[in-house]
PDB file of N, CA and C in Angstrom:
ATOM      1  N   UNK A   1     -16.471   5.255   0.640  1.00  0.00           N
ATOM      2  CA  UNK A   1     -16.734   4.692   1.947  1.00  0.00           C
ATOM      3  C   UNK A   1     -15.458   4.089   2.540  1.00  0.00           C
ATOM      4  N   UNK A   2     -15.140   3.192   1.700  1.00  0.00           N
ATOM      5  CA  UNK A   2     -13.477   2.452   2.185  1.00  0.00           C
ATOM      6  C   UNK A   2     -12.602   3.499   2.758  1.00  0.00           C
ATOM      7  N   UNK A   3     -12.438   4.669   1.614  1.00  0.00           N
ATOM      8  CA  UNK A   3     -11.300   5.869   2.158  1.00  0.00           C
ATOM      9  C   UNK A   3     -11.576   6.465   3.302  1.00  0.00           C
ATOM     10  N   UNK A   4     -13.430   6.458   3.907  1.00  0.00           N
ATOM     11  CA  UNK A   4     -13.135   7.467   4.882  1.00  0.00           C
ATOM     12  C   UNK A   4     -13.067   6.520   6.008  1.00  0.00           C
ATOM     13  N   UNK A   5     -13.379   5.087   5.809  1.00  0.00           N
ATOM     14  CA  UNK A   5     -13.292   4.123   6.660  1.00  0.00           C
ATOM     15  C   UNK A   5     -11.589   3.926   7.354  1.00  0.00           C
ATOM     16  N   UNK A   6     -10.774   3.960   6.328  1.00  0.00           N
ATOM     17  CA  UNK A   6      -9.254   3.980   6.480  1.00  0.00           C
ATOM     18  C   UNK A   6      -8.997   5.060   6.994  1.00  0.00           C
ATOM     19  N   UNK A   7      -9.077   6.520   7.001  1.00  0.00           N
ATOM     20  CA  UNK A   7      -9.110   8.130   7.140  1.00  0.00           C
ATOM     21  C   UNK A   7      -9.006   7.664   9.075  1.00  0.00           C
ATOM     22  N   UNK A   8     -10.220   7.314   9.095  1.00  0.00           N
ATOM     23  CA  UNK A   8     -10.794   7.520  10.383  1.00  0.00           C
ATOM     24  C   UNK A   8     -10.272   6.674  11.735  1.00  0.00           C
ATOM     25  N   UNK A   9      -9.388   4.937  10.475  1.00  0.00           N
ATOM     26  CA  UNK A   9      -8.897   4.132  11.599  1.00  0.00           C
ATOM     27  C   UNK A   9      -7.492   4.751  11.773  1.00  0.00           C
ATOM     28  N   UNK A  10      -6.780   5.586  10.700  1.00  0.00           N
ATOM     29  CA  UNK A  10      -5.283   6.092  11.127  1.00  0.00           C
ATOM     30  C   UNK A  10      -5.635   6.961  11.961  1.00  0.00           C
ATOM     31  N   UNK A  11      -6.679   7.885  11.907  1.00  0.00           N
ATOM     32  CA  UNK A  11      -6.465   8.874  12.937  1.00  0.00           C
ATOM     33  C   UNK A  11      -6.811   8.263  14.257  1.00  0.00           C
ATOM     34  N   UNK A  12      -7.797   7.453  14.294  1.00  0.00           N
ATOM     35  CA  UNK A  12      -7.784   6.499  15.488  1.00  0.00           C
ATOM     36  C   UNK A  12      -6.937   5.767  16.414  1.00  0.00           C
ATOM     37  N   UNK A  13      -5.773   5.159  15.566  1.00  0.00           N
ATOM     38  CA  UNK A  13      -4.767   5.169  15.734  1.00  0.00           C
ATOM     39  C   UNK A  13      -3.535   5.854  15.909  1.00  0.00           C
ATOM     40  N   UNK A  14      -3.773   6.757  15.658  1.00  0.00           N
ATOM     41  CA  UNK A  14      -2.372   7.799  15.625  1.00  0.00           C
ATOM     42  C   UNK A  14      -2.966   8.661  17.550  1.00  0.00           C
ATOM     43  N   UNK A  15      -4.358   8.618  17.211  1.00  0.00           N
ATOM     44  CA  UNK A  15      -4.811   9.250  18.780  1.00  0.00           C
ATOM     45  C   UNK A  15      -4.344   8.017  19.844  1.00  0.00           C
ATOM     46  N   UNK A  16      -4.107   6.816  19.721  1.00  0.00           N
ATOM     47  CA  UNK A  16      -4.075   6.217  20.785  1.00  0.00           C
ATOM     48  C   UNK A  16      -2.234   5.827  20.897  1.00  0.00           C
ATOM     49  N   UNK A  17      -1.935   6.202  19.973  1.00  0.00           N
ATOM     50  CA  UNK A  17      -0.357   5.656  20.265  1.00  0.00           C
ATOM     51  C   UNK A  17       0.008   6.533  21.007  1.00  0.00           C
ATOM     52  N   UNK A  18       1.123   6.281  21.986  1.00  0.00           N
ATOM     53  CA  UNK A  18       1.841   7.337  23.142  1.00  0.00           C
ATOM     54  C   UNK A  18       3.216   7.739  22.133  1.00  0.00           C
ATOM     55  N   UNK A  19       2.711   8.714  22.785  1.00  0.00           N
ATOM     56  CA  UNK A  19       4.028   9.979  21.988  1.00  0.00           C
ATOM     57  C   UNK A  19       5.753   9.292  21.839  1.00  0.00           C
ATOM     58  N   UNK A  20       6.416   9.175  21.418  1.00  0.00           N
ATOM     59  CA  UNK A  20       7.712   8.786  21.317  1.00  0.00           C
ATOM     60  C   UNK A  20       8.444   9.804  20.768  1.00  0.00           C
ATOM     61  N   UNK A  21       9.957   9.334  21.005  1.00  0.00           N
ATOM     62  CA  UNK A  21      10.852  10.537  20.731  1.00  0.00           C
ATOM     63  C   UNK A  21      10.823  10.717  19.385  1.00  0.00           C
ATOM     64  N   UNK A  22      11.214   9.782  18.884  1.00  0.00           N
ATOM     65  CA  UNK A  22      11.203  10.177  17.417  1.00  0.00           C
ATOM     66  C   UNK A  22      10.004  10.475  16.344  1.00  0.00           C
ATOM     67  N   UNK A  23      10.082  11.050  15.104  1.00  0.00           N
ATOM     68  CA  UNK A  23       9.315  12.175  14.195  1.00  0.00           C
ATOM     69  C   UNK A  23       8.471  10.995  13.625  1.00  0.00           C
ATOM     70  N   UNK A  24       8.747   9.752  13.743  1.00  0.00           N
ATOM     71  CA  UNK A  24       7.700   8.356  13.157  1.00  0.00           C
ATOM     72  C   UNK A  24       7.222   7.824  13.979  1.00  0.00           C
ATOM     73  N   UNK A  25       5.971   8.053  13.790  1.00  0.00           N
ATOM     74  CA  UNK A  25       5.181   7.399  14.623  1.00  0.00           C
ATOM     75  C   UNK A  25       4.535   6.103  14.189  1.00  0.00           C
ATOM     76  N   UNK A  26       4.169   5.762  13.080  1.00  0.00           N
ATOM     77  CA  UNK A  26       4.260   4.675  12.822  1.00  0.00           C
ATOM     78  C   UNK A  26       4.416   4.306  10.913  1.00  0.00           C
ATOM     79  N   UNK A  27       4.938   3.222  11.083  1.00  0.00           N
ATOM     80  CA  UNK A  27       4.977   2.688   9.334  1.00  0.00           C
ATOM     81  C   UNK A  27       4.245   1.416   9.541  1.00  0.00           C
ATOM     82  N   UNK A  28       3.981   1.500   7.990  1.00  0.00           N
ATOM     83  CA  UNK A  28       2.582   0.846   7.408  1.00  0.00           C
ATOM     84  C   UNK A  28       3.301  -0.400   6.352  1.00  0.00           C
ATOM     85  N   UNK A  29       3.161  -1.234   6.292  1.00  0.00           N
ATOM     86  CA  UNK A  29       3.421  -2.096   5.263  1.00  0.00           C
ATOM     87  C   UNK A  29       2.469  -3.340   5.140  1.00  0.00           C
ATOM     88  N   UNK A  30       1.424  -3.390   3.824  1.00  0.00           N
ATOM     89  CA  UNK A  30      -0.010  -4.090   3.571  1.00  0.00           C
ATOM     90  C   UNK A  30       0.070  -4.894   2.747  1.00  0.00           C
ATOM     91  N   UNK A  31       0.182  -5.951   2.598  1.00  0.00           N
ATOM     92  CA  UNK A  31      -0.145  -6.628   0.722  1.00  0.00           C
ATOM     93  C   UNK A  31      -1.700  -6.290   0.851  1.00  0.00           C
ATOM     94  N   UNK A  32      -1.667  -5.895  -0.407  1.00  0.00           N
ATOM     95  CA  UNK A  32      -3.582  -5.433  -0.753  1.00  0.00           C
ATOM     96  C   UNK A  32      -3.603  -6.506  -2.021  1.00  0.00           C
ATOM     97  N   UNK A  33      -4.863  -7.116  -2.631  1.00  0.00           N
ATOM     98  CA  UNK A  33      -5.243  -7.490  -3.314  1.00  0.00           C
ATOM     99  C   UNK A  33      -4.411  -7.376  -4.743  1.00  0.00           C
ATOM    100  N   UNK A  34      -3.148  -7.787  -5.023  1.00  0.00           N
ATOM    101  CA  UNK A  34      -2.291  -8.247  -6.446  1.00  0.00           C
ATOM    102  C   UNK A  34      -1.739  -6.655  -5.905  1.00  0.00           C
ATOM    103  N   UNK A  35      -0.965  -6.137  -4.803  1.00  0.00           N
ATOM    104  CA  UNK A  35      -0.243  -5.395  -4.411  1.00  0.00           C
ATOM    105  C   UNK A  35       0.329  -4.999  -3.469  1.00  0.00           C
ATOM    106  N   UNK A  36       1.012  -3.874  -3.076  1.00  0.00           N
ATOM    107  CA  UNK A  36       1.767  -4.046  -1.829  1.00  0.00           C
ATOM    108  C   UNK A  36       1.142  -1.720  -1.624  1.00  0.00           C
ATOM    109  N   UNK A  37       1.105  -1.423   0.108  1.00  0.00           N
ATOM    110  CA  UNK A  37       0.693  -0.339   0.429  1.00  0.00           C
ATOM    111  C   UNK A  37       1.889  -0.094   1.165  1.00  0.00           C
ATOM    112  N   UNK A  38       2.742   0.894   1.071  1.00  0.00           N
ATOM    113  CA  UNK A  38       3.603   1.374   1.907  1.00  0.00           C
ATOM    114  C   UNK A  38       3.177   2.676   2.725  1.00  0.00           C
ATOM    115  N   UNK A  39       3.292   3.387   3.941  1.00  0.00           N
ATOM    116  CA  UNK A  39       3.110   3.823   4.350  1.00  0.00           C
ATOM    117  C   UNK A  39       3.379   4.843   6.106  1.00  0.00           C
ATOM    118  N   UNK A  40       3.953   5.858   5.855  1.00  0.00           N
ATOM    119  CA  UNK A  40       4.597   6.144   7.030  1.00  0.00           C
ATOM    120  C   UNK A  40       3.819   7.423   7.620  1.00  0.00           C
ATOM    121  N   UNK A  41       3.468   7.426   8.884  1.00  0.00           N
ATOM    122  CA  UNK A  41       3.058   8.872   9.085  1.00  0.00           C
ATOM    123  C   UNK A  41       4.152   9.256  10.449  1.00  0.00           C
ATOM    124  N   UNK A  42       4.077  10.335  10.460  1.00  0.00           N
ATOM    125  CA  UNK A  42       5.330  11.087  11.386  1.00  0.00           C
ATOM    126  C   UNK A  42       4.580  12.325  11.543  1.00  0.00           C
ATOM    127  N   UNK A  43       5.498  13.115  12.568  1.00  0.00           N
ATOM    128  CA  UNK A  43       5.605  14.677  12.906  1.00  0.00           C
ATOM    129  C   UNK A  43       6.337  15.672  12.563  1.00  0.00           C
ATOM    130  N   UNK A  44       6.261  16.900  11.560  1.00  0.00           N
ATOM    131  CA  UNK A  44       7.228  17.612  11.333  1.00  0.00           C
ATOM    132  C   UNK A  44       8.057  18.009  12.530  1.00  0.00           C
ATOM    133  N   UNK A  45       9.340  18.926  12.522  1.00  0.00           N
ATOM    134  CA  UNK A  45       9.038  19.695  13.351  1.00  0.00           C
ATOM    135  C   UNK A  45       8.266  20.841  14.300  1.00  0.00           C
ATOM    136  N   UNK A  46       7.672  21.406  13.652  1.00  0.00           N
ATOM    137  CA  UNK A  46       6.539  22.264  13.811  1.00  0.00           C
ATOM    138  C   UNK A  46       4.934  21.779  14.364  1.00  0.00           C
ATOM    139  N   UNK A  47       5.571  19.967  15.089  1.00  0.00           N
ATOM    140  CA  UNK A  47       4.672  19.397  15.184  1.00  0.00           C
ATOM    141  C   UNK A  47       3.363  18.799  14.353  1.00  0.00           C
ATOM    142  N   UNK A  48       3.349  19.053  12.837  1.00  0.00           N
ATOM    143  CA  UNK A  48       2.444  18.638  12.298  1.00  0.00           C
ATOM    144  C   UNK A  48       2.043  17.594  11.533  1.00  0.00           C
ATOM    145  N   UNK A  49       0.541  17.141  11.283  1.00  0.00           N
ATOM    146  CA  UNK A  49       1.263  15.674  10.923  1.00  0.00           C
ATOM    147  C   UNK A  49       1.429  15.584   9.456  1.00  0.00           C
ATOM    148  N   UNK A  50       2.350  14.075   9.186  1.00  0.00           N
ATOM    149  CA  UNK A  50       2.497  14.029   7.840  1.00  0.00           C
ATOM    150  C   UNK A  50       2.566  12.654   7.422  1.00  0.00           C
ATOM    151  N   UNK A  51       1.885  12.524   6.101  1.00  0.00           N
ATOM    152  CA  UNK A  51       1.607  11.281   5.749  1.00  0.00           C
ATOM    153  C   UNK A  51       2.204  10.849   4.563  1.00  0.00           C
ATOM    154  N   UNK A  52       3.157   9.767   4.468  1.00  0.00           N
ATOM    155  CA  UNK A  52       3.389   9.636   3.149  1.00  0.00           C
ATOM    156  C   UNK A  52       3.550   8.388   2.455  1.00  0.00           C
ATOM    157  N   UNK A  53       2.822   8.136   1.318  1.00  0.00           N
ATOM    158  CA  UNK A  53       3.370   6.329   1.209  1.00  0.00           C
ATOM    159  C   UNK A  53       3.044   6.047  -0.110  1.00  0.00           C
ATOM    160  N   UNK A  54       2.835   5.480  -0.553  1.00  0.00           N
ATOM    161  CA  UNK A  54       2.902   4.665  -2.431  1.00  0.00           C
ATOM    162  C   UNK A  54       1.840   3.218  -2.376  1.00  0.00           C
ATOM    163  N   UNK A  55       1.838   2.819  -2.975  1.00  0.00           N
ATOM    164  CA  UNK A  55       0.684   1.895  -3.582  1.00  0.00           C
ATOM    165  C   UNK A  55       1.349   1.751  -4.389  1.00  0.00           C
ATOM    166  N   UNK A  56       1.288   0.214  -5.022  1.00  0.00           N
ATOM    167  CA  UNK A  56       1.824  -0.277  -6.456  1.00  0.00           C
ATOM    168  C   UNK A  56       0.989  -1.504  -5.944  1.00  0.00           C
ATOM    169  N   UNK A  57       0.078  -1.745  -7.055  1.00  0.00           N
ATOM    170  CA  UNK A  57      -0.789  -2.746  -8.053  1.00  0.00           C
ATOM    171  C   UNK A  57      -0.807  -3.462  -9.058  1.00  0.00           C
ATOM    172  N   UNK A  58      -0.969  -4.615  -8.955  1.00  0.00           N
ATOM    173  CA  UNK A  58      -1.219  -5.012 -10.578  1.00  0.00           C
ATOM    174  C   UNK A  58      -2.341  -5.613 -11.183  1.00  0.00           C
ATOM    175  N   UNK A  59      -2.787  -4.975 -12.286  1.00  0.00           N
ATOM    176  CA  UNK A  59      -4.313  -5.109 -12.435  1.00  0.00           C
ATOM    177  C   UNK A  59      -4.540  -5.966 -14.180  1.00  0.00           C
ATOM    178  N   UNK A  60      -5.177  -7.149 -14.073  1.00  0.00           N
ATOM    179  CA  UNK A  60      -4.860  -7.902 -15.252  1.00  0.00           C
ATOM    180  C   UNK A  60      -6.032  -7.091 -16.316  1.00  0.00           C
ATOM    181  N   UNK A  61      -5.216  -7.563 -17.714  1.00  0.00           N
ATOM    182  CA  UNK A  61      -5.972  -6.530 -18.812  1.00  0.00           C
ATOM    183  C   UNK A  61      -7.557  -7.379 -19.355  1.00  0.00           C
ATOM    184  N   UNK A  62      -8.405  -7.112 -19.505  1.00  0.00           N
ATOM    185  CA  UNK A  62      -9.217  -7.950 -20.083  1.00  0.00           C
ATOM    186  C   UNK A  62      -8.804  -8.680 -21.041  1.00  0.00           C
ATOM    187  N   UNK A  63      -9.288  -9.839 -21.614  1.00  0.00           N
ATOM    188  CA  UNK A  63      -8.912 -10.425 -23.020  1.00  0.00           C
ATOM    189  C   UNK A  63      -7.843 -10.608 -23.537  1.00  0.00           C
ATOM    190  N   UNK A  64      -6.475 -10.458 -22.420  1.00  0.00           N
ATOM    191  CA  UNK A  64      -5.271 -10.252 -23.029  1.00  0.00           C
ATOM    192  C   UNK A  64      -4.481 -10.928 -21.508  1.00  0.00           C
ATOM    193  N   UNK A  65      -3.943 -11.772 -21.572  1.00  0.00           N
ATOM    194  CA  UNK A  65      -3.492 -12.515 -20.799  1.00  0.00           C
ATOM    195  C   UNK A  65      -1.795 -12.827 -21.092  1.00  0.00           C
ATOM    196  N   UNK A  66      -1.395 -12.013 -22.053  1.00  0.00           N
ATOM    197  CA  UNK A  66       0.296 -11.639 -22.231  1.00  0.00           C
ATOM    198  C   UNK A  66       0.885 -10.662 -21.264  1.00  0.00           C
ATOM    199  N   UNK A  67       0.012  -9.150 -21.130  1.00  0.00           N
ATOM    200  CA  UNK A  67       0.415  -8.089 -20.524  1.00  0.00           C
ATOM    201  C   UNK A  67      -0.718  -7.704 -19.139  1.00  0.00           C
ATOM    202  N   UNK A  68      -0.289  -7.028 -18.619  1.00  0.00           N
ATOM    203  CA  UNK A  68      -1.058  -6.389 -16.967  1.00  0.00           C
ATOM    204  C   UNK A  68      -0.532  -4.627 -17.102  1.00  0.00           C
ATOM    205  N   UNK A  69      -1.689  -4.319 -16.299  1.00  0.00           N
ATOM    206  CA  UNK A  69      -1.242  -2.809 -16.144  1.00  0.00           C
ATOM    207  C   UNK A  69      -0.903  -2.780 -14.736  1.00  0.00           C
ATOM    208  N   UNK A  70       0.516  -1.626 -13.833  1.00  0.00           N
ATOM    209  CA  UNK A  70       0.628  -1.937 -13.266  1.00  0.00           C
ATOM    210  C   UNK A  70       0.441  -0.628 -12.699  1.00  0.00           C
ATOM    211  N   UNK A  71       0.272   0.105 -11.416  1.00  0.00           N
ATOM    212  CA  UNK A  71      -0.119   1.543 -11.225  1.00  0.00           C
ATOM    213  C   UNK A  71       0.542   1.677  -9.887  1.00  0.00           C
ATOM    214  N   UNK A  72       1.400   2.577  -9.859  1.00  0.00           N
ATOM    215  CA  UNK A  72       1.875   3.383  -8.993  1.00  0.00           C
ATOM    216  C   UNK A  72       1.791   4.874  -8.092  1.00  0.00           C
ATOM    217  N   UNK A  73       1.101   4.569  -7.614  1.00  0.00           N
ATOM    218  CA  UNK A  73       0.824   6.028  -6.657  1.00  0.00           C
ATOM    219  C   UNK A  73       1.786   6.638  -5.932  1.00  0.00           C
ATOM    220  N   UNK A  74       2.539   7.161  -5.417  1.00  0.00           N
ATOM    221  CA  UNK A  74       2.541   8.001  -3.953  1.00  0.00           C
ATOM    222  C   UNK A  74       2.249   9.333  -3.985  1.00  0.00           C
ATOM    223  N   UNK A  75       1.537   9.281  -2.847  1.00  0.00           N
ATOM    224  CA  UNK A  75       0.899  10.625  -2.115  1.00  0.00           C
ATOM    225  C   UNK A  75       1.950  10.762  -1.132  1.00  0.00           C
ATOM    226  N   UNK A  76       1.496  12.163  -0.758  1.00  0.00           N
ATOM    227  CA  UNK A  76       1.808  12.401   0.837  1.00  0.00           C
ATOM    228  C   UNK A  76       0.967  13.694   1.468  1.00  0.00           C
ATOM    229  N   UNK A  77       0.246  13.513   2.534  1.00  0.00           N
ATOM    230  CA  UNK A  77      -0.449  14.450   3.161  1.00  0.00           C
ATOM    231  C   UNK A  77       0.125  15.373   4.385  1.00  0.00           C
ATOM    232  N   UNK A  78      -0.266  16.608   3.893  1.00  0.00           N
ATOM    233  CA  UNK A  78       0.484  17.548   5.225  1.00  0.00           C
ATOM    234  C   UNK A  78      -0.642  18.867   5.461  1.00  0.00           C
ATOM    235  N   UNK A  79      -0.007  19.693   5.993  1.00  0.00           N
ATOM    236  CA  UNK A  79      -1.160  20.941   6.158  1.00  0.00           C
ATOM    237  C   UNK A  79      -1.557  21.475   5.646  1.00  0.00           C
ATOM    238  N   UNK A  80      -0.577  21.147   3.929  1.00  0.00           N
ATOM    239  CA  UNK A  80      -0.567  22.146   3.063  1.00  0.00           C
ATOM    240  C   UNK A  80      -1.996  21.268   2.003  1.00  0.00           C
ATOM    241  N   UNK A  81      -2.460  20.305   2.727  1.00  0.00           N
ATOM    242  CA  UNK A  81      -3.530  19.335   1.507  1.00  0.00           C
ATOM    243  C   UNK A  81      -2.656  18.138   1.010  1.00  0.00           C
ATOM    244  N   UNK A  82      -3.541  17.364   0.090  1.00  0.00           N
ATOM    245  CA  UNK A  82      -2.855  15.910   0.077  1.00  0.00           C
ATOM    246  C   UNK A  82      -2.772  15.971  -1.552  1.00  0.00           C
ATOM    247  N   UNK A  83      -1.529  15.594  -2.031  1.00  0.00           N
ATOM    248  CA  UNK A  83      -0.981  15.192  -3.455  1.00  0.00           C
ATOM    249  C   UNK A  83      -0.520  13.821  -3.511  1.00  0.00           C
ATOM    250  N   UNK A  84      -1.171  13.639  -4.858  1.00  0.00           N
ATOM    251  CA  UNK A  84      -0.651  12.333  -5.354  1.00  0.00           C
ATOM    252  C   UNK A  84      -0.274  12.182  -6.879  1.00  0.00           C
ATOM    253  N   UNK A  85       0.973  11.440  -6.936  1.00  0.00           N
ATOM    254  CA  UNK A  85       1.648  11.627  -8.340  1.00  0.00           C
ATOM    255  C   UNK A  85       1.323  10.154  -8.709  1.00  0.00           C
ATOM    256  N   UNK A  86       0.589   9.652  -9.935  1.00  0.00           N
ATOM    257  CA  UNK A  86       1.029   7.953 -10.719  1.00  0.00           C
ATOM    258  C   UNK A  86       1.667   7.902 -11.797  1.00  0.00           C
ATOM    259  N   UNK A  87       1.598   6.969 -11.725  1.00  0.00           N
ATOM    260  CA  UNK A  87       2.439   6.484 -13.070  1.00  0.00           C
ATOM    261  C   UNK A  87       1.547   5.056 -13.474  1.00  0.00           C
ATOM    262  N   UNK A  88       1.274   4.975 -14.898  1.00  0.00           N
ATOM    263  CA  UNK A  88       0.387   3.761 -15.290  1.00  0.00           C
ATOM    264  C   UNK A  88       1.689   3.035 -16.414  1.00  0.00           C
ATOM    265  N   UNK A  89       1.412   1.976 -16.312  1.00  0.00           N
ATOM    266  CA  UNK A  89       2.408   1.741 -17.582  1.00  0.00           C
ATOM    267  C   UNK A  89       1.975  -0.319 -17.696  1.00  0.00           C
ATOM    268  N   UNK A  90       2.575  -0.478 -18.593  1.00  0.00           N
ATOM    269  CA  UNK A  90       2.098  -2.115 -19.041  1.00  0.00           C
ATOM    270  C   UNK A  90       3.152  -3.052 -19.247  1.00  0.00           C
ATOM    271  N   UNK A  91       2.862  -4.193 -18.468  1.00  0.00           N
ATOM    272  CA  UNK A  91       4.326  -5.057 -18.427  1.00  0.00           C
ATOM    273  C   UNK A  91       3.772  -6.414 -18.658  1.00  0.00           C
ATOM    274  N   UNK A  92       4.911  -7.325 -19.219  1.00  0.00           N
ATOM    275  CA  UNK A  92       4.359  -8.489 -19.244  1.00  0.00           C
ATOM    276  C   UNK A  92       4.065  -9.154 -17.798  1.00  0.00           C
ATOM    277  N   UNK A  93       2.611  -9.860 -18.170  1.00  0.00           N
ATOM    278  CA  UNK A  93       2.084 -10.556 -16.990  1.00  0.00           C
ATOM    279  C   UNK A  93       2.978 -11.721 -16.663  1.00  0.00           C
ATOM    280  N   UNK A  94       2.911 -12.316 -15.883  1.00  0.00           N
ATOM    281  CA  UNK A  94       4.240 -12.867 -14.579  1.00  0.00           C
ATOM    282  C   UNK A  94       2.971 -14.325 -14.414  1.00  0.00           C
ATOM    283  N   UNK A  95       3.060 -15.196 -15.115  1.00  0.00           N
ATOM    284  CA  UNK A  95       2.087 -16.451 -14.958  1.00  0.00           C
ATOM    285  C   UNK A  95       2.161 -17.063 -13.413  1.00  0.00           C
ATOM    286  N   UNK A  96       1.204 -17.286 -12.660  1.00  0.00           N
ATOM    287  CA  UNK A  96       1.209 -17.517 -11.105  1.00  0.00           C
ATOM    288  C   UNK A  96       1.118 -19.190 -10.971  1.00  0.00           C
ATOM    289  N   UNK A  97       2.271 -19.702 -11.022  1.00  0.00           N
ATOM    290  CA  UNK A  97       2.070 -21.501 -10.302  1.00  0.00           C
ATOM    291  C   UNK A  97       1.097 -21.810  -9.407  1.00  0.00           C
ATOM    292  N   UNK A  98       0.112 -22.400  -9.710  1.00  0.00           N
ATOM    293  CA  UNK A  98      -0.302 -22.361  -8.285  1.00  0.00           C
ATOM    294  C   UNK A  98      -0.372 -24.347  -8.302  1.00  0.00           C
ATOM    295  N   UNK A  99      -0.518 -24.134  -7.079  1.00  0.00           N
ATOM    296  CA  UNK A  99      -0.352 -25.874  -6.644  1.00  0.00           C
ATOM    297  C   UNK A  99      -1.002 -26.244  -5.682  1.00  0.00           C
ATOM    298  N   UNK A 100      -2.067 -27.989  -5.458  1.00  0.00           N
ATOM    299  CA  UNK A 100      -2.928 -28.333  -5.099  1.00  0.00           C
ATOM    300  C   UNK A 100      -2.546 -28.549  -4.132  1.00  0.00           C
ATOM    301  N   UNK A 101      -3.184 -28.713  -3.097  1.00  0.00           N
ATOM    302  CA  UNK A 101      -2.588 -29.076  -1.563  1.00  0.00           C
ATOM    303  C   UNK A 101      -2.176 -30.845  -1.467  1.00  0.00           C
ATOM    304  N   UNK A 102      -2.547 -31.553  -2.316  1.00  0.00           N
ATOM    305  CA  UNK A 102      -1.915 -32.885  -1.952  1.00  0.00           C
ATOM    306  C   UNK A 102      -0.458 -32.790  -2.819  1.00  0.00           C
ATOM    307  N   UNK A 103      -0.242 -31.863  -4.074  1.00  0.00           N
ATOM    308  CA  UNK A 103       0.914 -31.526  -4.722  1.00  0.00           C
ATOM    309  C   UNK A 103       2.015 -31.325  -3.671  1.00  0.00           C
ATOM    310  N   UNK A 104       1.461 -30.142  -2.754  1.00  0.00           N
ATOM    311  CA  UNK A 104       2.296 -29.489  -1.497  1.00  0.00           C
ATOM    312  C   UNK A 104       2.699 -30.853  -0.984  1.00  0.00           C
ATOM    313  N   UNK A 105       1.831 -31.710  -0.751  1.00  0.00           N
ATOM    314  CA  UNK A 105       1.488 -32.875   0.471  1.00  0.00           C
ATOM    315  C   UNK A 105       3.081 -33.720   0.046  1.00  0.00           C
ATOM    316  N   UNK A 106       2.999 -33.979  -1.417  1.00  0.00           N
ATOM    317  CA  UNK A 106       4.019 -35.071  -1.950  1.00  0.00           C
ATOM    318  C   UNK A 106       5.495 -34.185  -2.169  1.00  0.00           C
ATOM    319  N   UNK A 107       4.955 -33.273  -1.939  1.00  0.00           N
ATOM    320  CA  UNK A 107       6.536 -32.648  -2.300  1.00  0.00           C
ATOM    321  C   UNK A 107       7.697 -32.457  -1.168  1.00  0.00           C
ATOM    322  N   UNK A 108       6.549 -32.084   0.077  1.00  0.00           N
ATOM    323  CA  UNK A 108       7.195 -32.151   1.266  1.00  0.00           C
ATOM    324  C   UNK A 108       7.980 -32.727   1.877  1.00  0.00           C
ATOM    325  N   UNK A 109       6.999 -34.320   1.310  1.00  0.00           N
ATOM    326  CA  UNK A 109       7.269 -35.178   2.252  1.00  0.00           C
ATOM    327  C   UNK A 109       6.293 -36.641   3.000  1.00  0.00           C
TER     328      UNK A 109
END
């Protein structure tokens, strides 16, 4: 549902932007949920469109709070159909500070 929900707002978007000179029509850059979405779509020459961008995630392991898996996508879509290459691999997890808002409050100022 999400994918064809996204599918439907780029093309939505790509129908309402006015044509420009150059082959990019627009780039994409998202933090998603413990990641970042890159993303560019353009025009070949031959006028057609093309989509291309990467995903990198990081997804914590159950029961194991030393290491995270981290997953790397890029695709890219053209006339010819859409490919996507990953890569999975495991790194140590990166412990997140987090701090209370009266912490913020005294530190400021």
């Amino acid at each position: 549902m999400f994918v064809k929900a996204f599918f439907l707002a780029v093309v939505v978007i790509i129908a309402l932007s006015p044509a420009t000179e150059s082959a990019v029509l627009r780039q994409y850059n998202v933090f998603v949920n413990r990641g970042l979405r890159e993303e560019t779509i353009s025009l070949e020459d031959d006028k057609d469109l093309v989509i291309k961008g990467n995903l990198i995630q990081v997804l914590p392991l159950p029961n194991n709070k030393d290491y995270a898996i981290k997953l790397e996508i890029d695709y890219d879509g053209t006339k010819n159909g859409y490919r996507a290459h990953y890569i999975l691999t495991r790194e140590e997890a990166v412990e997140v500070l987090r701090l209370s808002p009266s912490s913020l409050k005294s530190i400021s100022g």
